[in-house]
N, C-alpha and C. Protein backbone atom coordinates (compact mmCIF):
# COMPACT_ATOMS: atom_id res chain seq x y z
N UNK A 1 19.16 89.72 24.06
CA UNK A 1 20.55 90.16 24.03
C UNK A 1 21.36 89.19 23.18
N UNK A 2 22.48 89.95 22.24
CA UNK A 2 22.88 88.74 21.22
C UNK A 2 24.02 88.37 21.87
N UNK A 3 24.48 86.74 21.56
CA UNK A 3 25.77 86.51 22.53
C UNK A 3 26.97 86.74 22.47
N UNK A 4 27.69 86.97 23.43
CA UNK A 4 29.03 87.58 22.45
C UNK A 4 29.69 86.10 21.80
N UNK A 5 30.44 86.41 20.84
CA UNK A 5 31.31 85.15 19.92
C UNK A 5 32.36 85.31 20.33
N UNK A 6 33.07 84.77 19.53
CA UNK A 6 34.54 84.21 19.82
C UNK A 6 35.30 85.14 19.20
N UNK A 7 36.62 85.82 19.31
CA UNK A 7 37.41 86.69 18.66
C UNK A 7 37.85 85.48 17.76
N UNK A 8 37.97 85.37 16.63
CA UNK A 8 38.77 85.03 15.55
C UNK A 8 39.45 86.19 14.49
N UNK A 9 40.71 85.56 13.74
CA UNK A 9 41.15 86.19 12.93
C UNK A 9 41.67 85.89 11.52
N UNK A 10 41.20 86.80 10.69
CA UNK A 10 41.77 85.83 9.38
C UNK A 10 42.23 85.16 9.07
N UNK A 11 42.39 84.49 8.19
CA UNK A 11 43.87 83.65 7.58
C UNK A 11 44.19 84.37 6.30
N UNK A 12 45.30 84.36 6.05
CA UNK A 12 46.08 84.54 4.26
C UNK A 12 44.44 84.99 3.28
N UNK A 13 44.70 85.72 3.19
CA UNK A 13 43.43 86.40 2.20
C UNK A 13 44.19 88.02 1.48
N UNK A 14 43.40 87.87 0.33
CA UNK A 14 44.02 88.82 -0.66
C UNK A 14 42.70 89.65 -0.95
N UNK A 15 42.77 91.37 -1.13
CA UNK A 15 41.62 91.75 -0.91
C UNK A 15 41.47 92.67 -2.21
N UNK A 16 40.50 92.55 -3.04
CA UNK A 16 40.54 93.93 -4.31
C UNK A 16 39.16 95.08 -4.01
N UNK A 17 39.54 95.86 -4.27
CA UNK A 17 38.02 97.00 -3.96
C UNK A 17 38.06 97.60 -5.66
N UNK A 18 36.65 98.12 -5.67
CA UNK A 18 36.24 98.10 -6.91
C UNK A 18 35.01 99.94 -6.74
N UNK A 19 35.30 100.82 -7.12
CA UNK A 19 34.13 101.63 -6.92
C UNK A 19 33.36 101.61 -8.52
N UNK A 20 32.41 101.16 -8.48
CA UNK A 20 31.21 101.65 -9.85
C UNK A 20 30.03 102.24 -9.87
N UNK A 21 29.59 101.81 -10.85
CA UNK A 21 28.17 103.20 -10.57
C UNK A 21 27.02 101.92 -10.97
N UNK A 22 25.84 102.52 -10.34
CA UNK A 22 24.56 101.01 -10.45
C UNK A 22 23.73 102.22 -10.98
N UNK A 23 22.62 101.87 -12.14
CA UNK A 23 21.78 102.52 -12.51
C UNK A 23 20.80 102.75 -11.38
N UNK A 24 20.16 103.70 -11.44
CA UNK A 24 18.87 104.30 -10.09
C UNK A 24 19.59 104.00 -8.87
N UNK A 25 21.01 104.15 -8.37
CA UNK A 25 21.47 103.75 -6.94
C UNK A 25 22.43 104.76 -6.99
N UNK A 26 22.86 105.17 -5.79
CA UNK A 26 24.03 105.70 -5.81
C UNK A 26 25.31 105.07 -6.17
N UNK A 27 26.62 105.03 -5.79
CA UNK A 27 28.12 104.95 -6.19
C UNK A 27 27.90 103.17 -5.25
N UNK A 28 28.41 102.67 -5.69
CA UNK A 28 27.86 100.98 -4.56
C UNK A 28 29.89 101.09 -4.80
N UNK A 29 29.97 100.73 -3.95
CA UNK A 29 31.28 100.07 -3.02
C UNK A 29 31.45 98.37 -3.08
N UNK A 30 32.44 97.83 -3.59
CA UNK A 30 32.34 96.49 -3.66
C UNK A 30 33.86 95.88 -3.60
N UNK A 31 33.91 95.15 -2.10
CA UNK A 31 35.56 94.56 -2.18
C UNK A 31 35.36 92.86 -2.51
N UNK A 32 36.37 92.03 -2.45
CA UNK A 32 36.10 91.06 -2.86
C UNK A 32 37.51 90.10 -1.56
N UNK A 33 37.32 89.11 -1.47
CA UNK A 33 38.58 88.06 -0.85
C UNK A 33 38.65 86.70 -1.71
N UNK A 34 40.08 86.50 -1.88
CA UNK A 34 40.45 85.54 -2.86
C UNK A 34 40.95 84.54 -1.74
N UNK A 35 41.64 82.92 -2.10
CA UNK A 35 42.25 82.47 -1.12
C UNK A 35 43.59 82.69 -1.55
N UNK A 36 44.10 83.94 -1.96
CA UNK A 36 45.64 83.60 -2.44
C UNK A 36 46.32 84.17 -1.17
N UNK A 37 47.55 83.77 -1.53
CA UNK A 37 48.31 84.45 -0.11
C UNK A 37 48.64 86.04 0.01
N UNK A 38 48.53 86.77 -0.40
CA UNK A 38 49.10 87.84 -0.26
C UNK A 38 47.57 88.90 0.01
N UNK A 39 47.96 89.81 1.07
CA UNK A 39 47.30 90.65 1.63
C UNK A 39 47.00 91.87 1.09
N UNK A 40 46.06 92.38 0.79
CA UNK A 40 45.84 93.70 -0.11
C UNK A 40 45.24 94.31 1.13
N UNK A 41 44.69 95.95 0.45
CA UNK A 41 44.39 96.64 1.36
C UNK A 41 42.71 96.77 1.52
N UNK A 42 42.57 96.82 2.95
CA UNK A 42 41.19 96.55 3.06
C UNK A 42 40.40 97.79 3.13
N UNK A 43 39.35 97.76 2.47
CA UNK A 43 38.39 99.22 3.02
C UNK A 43 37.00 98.87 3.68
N UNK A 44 37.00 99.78 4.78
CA UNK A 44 36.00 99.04 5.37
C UNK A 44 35.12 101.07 5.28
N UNK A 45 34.05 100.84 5.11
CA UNK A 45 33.36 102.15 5.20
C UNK A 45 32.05 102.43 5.46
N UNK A 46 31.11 102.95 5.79
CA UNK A 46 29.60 103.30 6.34
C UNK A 46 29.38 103.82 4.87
N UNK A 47 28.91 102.75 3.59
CA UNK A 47 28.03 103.46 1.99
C UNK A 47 27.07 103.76 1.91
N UNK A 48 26.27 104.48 1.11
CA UNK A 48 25.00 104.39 0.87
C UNK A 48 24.46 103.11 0.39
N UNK A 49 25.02 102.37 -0.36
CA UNK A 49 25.06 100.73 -1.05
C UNK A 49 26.18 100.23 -1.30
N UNK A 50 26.54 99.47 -0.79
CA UNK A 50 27.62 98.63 -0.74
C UNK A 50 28.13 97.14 -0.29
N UNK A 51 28.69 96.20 -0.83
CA UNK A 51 28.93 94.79 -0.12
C UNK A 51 30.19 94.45 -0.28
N UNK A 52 30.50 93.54 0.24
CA UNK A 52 31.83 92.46 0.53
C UNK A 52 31.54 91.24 0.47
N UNK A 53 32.58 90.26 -0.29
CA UNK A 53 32.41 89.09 -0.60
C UNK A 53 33.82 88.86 0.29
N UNK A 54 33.66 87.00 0.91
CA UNK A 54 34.70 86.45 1.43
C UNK A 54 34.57 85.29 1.18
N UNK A 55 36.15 84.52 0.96
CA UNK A 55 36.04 83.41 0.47
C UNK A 55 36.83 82.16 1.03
N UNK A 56 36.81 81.03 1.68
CA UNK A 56 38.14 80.81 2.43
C UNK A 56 37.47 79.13 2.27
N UNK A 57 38.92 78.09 2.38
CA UNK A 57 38.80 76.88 2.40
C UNK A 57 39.80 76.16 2.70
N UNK A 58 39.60 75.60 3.74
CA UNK A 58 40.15 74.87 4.64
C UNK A 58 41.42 73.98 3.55
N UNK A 59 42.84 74.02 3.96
CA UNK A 59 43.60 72.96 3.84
C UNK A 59 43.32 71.71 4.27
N UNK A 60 43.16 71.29 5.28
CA UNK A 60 42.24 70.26 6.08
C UNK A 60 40.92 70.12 6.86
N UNK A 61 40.65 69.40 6.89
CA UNK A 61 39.36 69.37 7.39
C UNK A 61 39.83 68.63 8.96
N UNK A 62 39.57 69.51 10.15
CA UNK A 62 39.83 68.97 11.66
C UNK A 62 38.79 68.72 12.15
N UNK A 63 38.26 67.66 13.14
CA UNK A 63 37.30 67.43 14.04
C UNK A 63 36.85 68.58 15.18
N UNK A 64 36.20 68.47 15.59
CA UNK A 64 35.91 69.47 16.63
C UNK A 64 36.19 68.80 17.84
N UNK A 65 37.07 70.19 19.06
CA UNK A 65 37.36 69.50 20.32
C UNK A 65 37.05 68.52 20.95
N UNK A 66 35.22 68.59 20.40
CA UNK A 66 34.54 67.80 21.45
C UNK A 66 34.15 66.57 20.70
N UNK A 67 34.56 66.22 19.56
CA UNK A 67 34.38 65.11 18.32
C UNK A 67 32.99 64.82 18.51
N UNK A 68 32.01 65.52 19.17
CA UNK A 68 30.47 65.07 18.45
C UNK A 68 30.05 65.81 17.61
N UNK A 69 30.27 66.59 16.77
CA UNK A 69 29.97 67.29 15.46
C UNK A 69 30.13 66.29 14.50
N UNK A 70 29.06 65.91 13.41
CA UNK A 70 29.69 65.16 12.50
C UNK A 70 29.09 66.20 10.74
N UNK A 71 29.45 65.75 10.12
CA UNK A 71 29.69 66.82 8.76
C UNK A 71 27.86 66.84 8.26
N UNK A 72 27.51 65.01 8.86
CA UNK A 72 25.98 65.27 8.54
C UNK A 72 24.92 65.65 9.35
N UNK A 73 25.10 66.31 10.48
CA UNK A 73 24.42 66.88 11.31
C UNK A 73 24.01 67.86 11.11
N UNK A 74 24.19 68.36 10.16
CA UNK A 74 23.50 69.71 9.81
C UNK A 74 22.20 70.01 9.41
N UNK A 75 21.86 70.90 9.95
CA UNK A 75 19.89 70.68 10.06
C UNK A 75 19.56 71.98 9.15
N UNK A 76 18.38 71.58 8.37
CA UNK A 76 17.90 72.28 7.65
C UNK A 76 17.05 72.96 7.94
N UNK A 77 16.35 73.80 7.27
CA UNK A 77 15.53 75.35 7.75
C UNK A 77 14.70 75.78 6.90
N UNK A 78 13.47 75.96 6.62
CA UNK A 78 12.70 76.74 5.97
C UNK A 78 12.18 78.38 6.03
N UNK A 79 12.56 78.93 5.33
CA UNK A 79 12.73 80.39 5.28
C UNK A 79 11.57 80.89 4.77
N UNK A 80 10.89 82.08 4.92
CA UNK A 80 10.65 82.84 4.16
C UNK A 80 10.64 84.45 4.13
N UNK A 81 9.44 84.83 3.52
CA UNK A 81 9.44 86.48 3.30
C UNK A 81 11.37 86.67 2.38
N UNK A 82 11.93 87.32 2.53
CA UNK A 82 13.06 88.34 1.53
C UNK A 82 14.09 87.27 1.57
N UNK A 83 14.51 86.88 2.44
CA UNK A 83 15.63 85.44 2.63
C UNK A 83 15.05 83.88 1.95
N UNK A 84 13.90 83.88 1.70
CA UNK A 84 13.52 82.61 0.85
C UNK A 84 13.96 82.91 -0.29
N UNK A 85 13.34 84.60 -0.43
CA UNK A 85 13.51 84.98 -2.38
C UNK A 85 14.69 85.39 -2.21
N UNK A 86 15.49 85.66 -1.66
CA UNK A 86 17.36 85.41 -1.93
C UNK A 86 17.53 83.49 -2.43
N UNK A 87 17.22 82.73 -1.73
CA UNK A 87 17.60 81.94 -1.80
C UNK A 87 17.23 80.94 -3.28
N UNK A 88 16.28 81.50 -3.40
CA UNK A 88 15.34 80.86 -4.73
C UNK A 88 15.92 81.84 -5.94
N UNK A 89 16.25 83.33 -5.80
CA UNK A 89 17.21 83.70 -6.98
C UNK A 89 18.60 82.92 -7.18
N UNK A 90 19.47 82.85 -6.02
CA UNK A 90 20.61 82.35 -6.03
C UNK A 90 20.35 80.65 -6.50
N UNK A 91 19.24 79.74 -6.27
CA UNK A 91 19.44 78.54 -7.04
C UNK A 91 18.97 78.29 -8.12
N UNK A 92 18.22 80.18 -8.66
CA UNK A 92 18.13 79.75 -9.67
C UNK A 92 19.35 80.20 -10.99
N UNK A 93 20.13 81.27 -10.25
CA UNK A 93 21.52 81.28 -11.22
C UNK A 93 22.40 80.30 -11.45
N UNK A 94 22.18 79.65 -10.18
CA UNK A 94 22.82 78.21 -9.62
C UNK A 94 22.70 76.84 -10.92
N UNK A 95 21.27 77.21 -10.81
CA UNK A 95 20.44 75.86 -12.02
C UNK A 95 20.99 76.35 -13.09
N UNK A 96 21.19 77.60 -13.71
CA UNK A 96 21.30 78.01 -14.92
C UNK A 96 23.23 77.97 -15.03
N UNK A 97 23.74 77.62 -14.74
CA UNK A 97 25.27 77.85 -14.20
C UNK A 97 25.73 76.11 -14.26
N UNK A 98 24.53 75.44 -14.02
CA UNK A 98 24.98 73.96 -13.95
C UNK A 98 24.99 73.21 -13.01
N UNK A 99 25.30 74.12 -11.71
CA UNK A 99 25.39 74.00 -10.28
C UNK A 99 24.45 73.33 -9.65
N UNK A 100 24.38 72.66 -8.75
CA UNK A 100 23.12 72.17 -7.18
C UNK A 100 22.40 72.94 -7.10
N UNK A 101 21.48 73.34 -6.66
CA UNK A 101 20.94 74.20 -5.51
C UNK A 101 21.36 73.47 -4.16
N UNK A 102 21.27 74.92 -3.84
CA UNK A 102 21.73 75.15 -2.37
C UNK A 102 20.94 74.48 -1.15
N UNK A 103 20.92 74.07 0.05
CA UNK A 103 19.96 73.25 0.83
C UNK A 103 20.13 74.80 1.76
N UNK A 104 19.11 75.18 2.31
CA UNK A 104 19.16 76.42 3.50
C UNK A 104 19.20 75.29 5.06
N UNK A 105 20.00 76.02 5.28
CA UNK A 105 21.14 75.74 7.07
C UNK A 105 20.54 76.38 7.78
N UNK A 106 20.21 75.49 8.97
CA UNK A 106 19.62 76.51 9.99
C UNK A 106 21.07 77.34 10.79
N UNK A 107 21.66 76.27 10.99
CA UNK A 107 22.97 76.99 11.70
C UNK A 107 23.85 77.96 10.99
N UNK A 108 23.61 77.91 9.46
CA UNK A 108 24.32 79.55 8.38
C UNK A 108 23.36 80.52 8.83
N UNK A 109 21.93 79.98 8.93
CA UNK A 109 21.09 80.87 8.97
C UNK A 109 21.15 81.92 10.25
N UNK A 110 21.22 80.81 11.67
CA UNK A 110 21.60 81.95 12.31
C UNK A 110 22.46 82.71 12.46
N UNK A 111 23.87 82.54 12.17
CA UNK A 111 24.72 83.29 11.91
C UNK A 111 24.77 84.28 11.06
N UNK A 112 24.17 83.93 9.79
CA UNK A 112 23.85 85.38 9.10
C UNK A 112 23.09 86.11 9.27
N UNK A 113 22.02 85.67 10.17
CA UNK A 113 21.00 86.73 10.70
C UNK A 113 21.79 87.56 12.07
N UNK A 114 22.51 86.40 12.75
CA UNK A 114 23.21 87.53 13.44
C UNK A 114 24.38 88.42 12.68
N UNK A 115 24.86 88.63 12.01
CA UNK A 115 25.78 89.25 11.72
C UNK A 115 24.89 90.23 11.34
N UNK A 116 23.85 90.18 10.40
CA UNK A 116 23.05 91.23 9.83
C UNK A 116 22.66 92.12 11.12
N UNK A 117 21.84 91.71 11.81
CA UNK A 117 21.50 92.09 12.97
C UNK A 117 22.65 93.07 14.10
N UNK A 118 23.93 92.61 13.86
CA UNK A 118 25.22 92.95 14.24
C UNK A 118 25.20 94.71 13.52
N UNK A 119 25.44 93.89 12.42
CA UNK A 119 25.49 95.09 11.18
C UNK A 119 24.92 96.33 11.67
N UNK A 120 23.62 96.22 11.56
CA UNK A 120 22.23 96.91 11.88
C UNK A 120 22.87 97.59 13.12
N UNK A 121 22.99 97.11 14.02
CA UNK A 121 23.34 97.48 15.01
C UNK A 121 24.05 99.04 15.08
N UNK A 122 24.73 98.65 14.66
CA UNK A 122 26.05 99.35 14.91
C UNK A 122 26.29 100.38 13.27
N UNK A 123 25.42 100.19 12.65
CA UNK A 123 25.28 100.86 11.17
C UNK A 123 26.90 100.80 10.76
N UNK A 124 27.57 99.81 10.65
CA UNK A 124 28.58 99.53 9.77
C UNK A 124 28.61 97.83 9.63
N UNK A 125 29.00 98.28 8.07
CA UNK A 125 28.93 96.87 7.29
C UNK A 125 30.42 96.60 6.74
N UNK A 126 30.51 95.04 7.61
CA UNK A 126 32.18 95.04 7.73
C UNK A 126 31.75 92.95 7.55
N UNK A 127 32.87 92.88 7.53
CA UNK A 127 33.11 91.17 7.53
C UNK A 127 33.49 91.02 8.88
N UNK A 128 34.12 92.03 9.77
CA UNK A 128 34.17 91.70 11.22
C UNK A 128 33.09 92.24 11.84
N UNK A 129 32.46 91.32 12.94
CA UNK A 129 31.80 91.33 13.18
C UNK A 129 32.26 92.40 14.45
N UNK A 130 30.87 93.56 15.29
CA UNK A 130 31.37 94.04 16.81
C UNK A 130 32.34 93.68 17.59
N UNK A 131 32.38 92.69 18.06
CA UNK A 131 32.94 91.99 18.71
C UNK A 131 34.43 91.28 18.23
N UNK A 132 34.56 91.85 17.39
CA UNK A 132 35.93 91.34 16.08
C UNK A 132 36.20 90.23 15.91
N UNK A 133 34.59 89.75 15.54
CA UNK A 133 34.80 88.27 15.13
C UNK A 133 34.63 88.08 13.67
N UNK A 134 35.36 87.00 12.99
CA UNK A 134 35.20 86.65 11.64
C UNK A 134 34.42 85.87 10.63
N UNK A 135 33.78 85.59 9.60
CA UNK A 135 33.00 84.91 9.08
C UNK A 135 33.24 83.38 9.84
N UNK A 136 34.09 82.94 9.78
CA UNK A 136 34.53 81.95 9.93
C UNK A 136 33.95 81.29 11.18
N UNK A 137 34.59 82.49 12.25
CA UNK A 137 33.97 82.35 13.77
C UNK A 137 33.05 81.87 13.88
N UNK A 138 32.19 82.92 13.10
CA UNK A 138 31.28 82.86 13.43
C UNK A 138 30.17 81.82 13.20
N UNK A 139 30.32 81.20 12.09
CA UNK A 139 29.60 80.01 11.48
C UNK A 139 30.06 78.95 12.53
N UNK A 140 31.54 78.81 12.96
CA UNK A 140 31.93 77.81 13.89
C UNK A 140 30.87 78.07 15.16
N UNK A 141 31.20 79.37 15.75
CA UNK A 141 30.43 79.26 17.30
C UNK A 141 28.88 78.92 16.69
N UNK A 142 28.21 78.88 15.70
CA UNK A 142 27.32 78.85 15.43
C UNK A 142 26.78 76.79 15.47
N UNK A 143 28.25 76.36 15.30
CA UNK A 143 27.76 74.99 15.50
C UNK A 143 28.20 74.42 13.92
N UNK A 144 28.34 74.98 12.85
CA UNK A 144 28.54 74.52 11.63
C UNK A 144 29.92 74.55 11.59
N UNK A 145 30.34 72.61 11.10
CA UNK A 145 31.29 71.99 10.82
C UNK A 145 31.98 72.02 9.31
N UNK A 146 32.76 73.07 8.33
CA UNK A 146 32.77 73.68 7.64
C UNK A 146 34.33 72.91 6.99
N UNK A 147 34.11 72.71 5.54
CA UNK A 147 35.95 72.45 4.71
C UNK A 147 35.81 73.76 4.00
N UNK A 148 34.92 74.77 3.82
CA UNK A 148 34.92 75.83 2.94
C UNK A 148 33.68 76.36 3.39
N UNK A 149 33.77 78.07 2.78
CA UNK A 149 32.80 78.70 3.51
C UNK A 149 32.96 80.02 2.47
N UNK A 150 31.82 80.49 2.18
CA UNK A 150 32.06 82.05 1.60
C UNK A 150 31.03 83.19 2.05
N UNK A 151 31.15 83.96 2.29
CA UNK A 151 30.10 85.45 2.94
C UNK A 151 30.10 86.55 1.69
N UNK A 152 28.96 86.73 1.47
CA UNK A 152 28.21 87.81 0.75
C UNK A 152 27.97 88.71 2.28
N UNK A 153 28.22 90.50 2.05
CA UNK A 153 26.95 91.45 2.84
C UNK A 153 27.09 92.25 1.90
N UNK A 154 25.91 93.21 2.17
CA UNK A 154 25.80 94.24 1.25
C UNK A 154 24.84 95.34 2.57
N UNK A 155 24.89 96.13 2.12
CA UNK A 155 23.83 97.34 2.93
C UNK A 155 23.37 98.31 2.00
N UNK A 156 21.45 98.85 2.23
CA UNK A 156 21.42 99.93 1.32
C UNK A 156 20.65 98.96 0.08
N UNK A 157 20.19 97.98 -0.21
CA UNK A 157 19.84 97.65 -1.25
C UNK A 157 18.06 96.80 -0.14
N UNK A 158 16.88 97.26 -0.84
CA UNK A 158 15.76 97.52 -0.68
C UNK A 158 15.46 95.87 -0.69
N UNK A 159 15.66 95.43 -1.69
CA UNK A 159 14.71 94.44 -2.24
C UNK A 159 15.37 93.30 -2.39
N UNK A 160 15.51 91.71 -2.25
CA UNK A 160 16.05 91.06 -2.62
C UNK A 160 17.00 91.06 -4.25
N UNK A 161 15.78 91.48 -5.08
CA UNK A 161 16.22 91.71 -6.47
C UNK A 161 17.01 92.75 -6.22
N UNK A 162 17.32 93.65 -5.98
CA UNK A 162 18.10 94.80 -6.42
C UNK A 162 19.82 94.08 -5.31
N UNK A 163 19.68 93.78 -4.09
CA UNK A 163 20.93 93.09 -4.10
C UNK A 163 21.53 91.77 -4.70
N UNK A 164 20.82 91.36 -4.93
CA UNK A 164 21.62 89.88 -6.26
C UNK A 164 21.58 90.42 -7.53
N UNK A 165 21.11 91.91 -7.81
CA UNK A 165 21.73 92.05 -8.94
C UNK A 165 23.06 92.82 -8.98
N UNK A 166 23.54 93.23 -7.54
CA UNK A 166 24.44 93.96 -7.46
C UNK A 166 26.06 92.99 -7.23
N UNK A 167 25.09 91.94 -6.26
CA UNK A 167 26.37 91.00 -6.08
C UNK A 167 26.43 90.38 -7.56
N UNK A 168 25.81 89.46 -8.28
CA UNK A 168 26.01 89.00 -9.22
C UNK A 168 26.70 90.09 -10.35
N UNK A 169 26.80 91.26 -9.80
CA UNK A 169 27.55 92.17 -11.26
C UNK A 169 29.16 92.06 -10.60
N UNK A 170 29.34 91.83 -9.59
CA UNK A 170 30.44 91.74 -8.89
C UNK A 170 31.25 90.23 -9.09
N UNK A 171 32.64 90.24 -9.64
CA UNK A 171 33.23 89.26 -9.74
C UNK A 171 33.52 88.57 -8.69
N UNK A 172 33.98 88.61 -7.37
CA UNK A 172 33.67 87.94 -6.00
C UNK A 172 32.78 87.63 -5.15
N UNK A 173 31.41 88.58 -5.65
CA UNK A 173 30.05 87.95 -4.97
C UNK A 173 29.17 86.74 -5.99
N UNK A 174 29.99 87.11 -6.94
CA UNK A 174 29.25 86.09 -8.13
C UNK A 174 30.01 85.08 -8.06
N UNK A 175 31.36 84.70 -7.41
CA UNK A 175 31.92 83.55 -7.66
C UNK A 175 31.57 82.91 -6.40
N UNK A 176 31.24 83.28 -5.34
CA UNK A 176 30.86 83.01 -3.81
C UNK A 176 29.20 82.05 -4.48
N UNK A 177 27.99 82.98 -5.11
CA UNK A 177 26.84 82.38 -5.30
C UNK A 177 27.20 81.08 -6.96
N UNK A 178 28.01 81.47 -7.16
CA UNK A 178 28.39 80.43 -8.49
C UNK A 178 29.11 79.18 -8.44
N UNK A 179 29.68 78.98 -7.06
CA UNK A 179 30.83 77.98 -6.59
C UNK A 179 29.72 76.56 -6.30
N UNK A 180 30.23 76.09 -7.26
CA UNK A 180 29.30 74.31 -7.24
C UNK A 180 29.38 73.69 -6.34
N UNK A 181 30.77 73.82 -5.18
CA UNK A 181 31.24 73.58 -4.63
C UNK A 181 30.57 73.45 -3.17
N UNK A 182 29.60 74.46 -3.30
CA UNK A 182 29.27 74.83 -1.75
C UNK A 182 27.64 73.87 -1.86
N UNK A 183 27.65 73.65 -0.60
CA UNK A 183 26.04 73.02 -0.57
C UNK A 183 24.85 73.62 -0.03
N UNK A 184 25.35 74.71 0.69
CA UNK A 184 24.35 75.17 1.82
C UNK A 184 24.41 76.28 1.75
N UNK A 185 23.22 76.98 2.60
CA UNK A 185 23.22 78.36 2.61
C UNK A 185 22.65 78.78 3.35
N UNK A 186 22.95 79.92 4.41
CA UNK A 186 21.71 80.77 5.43
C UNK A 186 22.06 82.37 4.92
N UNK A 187 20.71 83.11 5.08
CA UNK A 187 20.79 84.66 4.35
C UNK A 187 19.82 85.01 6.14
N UNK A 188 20.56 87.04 6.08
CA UNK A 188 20.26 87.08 7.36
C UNK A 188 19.94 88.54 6.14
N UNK A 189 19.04 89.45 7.16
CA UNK A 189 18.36 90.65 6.32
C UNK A 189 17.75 91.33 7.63
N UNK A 190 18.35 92.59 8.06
CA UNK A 190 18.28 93.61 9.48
C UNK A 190 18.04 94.83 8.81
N UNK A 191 17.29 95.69 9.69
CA UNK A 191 17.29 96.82 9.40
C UNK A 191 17.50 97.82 10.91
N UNK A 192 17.74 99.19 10.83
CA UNK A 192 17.20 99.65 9.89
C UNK A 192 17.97 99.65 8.85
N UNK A 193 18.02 100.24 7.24
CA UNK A 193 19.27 100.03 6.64
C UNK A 193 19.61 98.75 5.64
N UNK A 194 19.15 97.88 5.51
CA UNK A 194 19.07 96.19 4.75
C UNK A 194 19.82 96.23 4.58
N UNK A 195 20.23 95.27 5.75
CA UNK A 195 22.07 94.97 6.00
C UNK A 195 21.63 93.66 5.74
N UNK A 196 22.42 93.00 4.46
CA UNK A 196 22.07 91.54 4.12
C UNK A 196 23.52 90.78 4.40
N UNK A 197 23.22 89.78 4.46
CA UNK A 197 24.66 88.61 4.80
C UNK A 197 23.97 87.19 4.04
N UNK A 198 24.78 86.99 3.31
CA UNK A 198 24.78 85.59 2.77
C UNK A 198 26.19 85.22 3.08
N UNK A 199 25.86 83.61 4.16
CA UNK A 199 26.49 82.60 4.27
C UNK A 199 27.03 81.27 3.67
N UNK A 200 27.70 80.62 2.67
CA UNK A 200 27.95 79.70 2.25
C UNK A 200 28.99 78.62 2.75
N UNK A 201 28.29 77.07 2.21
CA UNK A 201 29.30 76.12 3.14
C UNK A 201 28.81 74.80 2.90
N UNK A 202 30.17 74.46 2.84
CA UNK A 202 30.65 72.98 2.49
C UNK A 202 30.52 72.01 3.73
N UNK A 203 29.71 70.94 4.33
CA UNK A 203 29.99 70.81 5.43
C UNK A 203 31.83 70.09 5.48
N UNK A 204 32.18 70.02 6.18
CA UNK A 204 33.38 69.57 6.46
C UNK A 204 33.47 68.52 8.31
């Protein structure tokens, strides 16, 4: 049984939607979140292929209630099968971009596997989670101490390759896997349906 999370709710986020056409796919659906202040309109919908990018970073960086979290506690994870080869495409656009590679998080990891899993669930692919919780939340209840954070999902795309080529055609999923900025990463992948979630994050 998955646990319930914490209700969280956005902050100041600005939202653009984009409909295009993908060769051999149907119509793919693609919104994006900026950190600017102003609120656009959101679409949330059940696609045949489709994702959402989110992007958010902390003004400050706060301790946690219980001040034993520290920024280097974060434990690493070895992946494989479809979430390794997400992760090994994304450092390698990463390498070619100039960027780090990414270190894989066990604590992104579970969170994006639950959200995927969420997803799956409930066959809608949303940035809120069932339970109307938020990327954000959710990485927090997850235990990860965060100054910045960005979420890739997508649903409807088969293969690792065929969704990083969809996010990377996308100006907000490509700036989420392109941000030098971020260090870490957990990818979650549910079915039925390949409801994918990529997690990104700065520890903070």
């Amino acid at each position: 049984m998955r646990k319930h999370r914490r209700n969280t709710h956005y902050r100041k986020i600005a939202i653009a939607a984009i409909a295009t056409a993908a060769v051999g796919v149907p119509s793919v659906a693609l919104a994006c979140v900026d950190r600017q202040d102003n609120t656009g309109n959101e679409s949330y919908g059940h696609w045949q292929n489709a994702s959402y990018a989110q992007r958010w970073t902390k003004a400050t960086t706060t301790p946690s209630a219980s001040g034993s979290a520290t920024a280097t506690a974060s434990a690493t994870v070895k992946v494989s099968g479809a979430a390794a080869r997400v992760v090994e495409l994304v450092n390698s656009v990463r390498s070619r971009a100039g960027c780090p590679n990414l270190t894989v998080n066990a604590k992104l990891t579970m969170a994006a596997q639950d959200h995927s899993e969420d997803m799956a669930d409930y066959s809608n692919m949303s940035h809120t989670g069932s339970d109307g919780s938020s990327p954000d939340g959710r990485i927090t209840s997850a235990g990860y101490r965060w100054s910045s954070y960005g979420e890739n999902i997508a649903y409807g795309y088969a293969t690792p390759e065929s969704v990083m080529a969809v996010w990377m055609a996308s100006p907000g999923h490509r700036r989420n896997i392109l941000d030098c900025s971020f260090k870490e990463i957990g990818v979650g992948l549910a079915q039925p349906g390949s409801y994918w979630t990529q997690d990104f994050g700065t520890p903070g």
